[in-house]
Each structure stands twice: as C-alpha cells, then as structure tokens.
N, C-alpha and C. Protein backbone atom coordinates (compact mmCIF):
# COMPACT_ATOMS: atom_id res chain seq x y z
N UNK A 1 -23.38 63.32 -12.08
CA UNK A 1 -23.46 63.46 -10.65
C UNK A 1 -22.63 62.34 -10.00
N UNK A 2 -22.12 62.66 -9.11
CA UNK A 2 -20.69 61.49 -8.50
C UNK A 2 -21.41 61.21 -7.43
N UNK A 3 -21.17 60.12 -6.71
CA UNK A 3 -21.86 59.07 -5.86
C UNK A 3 -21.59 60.22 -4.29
N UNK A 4 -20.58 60.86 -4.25
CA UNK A 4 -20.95 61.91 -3.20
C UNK A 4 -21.95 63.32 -2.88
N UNK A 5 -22.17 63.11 -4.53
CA UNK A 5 -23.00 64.40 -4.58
C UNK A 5 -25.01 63.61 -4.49
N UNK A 6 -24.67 62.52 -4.94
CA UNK A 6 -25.86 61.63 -4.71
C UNK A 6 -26.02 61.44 -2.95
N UNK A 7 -25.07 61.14 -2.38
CA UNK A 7 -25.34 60.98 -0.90
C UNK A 7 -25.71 62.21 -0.42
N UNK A 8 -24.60 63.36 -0.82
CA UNK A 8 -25.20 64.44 0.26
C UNK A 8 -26.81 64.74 -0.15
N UNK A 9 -27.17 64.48 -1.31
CA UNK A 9 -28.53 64.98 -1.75
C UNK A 9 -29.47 64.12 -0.60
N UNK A 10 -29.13 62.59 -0.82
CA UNK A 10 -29.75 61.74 0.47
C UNK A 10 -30.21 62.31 1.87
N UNK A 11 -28.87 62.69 2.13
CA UNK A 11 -28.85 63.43 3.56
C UNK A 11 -29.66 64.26 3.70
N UNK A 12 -29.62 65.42 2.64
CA UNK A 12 -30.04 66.76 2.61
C UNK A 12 -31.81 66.40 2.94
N UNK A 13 -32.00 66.08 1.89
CA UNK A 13 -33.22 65.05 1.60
C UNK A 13 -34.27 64.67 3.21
N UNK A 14 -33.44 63.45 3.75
CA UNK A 14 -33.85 62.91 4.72
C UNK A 14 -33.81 63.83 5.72
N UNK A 15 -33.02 64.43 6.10
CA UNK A 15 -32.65 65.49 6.89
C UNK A 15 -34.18 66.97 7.42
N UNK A 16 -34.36 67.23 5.96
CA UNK A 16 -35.20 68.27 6.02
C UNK A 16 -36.75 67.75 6.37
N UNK A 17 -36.94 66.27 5.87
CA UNK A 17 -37.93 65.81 5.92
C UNK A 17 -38.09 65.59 7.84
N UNK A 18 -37.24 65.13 8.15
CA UNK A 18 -37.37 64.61 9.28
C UNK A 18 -37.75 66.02 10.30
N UNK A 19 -36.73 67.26 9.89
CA UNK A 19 -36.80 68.29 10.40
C UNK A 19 -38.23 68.98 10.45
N UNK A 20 -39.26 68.54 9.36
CA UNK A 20 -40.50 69.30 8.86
C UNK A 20 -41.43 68.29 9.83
N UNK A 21 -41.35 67.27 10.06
CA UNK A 21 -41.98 66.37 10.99
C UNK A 21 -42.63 66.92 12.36
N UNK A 22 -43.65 67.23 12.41
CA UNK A 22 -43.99 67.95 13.81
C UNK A 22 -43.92 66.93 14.86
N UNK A 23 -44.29 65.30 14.86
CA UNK A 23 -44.26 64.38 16.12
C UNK A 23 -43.45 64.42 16.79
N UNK A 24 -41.57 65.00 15.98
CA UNK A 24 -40.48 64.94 16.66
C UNK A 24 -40.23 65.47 17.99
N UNK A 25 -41.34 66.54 17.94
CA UNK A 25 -40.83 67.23 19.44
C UNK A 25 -41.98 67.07 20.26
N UNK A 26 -42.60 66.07 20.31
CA UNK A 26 -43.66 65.97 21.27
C UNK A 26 -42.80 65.95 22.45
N UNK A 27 -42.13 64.37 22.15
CA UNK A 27 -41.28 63.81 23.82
C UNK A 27 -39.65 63.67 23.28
N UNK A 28 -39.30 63.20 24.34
CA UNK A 28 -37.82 62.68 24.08
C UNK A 28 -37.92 61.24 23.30
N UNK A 29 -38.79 60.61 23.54
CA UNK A 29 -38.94 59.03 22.87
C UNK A 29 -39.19 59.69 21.34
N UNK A 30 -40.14 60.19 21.16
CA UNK A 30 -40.65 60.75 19.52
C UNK A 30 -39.31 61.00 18.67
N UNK A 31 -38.24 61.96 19.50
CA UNK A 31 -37.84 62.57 18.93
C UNK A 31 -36.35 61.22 18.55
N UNK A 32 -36.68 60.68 19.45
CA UNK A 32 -35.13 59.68 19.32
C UNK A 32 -35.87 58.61 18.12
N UNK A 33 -36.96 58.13 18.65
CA UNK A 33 -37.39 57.16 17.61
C UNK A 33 -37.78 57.90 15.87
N UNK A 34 -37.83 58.89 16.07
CA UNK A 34 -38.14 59.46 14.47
C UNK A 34 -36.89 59.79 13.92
N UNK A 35 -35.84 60.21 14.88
CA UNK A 35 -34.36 59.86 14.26
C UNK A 35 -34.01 58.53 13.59
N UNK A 36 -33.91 57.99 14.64
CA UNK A 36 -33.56 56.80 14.37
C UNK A 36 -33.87 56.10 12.54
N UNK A 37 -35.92 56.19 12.95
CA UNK A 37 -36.15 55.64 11.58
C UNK A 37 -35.24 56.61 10.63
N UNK A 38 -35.20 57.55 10.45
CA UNK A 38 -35.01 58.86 9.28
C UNK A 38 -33.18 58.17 8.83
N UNK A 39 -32.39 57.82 10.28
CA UNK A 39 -31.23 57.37 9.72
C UNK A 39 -31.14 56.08 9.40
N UNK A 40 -32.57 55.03 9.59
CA UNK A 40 -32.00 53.84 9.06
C UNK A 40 -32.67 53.94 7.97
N UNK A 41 -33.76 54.42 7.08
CA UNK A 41 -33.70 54.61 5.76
C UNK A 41 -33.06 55.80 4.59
N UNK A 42 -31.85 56.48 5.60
CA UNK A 42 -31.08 57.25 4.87
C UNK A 42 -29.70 56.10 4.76
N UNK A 43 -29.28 55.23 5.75
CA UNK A 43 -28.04 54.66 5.34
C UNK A 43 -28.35 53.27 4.29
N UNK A 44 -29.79 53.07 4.47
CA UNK A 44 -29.80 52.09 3.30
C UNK A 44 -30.17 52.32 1.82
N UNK A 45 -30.60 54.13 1.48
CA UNK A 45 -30.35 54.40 -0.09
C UNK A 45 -28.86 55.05 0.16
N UNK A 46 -28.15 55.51 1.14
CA UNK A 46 -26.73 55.56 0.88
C UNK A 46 -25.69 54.30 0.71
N UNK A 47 -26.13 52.91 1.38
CA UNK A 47 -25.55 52.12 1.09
C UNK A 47 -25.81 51.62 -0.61
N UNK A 48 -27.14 51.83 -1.06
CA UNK A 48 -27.62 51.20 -2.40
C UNK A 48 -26.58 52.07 -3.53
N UNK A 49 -26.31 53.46 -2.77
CA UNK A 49 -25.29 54.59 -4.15
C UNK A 49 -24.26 54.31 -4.29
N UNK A 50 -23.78 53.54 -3.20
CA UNK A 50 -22.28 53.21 -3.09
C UNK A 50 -22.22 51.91 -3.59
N UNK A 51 -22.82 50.66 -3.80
CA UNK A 51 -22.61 49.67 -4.81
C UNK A 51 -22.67 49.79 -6.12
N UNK A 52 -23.53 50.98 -6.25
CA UNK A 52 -23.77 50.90 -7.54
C UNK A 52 -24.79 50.00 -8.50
N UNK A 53 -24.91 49.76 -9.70
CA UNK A 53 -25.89 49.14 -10.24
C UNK A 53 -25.66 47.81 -10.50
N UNK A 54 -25.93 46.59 -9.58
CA UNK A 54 -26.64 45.57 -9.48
C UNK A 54 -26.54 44.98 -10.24
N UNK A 55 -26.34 43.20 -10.86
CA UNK A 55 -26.44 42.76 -12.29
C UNK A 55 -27.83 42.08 -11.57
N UNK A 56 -28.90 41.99 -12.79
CA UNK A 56 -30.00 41.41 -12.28
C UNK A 56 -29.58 39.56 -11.95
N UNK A 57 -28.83 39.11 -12.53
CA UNK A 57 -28.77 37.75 -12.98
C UNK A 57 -27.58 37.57 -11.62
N UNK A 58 -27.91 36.63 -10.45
CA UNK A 58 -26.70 35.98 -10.18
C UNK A 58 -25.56 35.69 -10.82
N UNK A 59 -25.67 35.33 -12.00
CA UNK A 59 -24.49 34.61 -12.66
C UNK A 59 -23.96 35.42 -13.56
N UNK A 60 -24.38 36.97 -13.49
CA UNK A 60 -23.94 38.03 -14.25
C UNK A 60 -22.86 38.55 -13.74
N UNK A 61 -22.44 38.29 -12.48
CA UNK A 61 -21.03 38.58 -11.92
C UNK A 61 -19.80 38.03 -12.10
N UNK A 62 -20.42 36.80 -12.24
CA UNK A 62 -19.36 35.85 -13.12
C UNK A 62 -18.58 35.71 -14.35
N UNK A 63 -19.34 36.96 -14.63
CA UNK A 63 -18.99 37.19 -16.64
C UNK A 63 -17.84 37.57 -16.81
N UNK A 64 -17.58 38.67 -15.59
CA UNK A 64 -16.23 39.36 -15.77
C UNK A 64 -15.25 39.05 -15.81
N UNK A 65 -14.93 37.96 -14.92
CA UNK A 65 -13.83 36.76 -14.15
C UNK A 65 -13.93 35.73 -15.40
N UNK A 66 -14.73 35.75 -16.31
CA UNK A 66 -14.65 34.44 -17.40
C UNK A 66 -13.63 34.82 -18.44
N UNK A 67 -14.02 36.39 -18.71
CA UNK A 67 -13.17 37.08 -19.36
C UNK A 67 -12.33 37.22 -19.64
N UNK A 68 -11.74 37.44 -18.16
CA UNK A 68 -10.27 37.72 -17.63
C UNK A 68 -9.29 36.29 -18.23
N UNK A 69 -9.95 35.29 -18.22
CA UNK A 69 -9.29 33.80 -18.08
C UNK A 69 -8.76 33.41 -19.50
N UNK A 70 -10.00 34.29 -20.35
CA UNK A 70 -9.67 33.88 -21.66
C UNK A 70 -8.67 34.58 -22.65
C-alpha cells in the first residue's frame, strides 16, 4: 500500500465518521467545530504517513551520515 493510498483511506475514514455524527447539524457552531476537530486529527495521522517510520533512538538518525563518511 503506497503512502497515497494510506492517506486517501485516512480521509475516507475521517470523512464518513464525521458524516455519521448526528451533533453536526444541530447549529452552525456544531457543525464548524466538529469539522474542524475531524480535520485536525485527520492531518495529524496524514502528517505521521508521510514521515514514515520514526527511529526510536535520537541518535539513530545519525547512523546514516556516519556511514556515508566512512
């Protein structure tokens, strides 16, 4: 699965959920503020797909560049 097919799933995802949400259409505030949340925890697992996987260790980034030198 390629990191675009991981996002649109995100979207798709967040999207439907938010859509199934009945509070959204109480008011105009509901509906802006339940957006809102729905897109700021959809751009931060889309930002997490697009870095990719993480070295746990600070100093595990450094490994690569040691490499290179030698």
């Amino acid at each position: 699965m390629t990191d675009l097919d991981k996002i649109l799933a995100i979207v798709s995802k967040h999207y439907q959920q938010w859509e199934q949400n009945p509070t959204r259409m109480e008011n105009g505030y509901e509906y802006e503020s339940t957006f809102a949340t729905m897109t700021q925890e959809m751009e931060k697992e889309m930002l997490e797909v697009s870095l990719g996987e993480l070295p746990k260790s600070r100093n595990d980034k450094k490994k690569p560049l040691q490499d290179l030198e030698a």
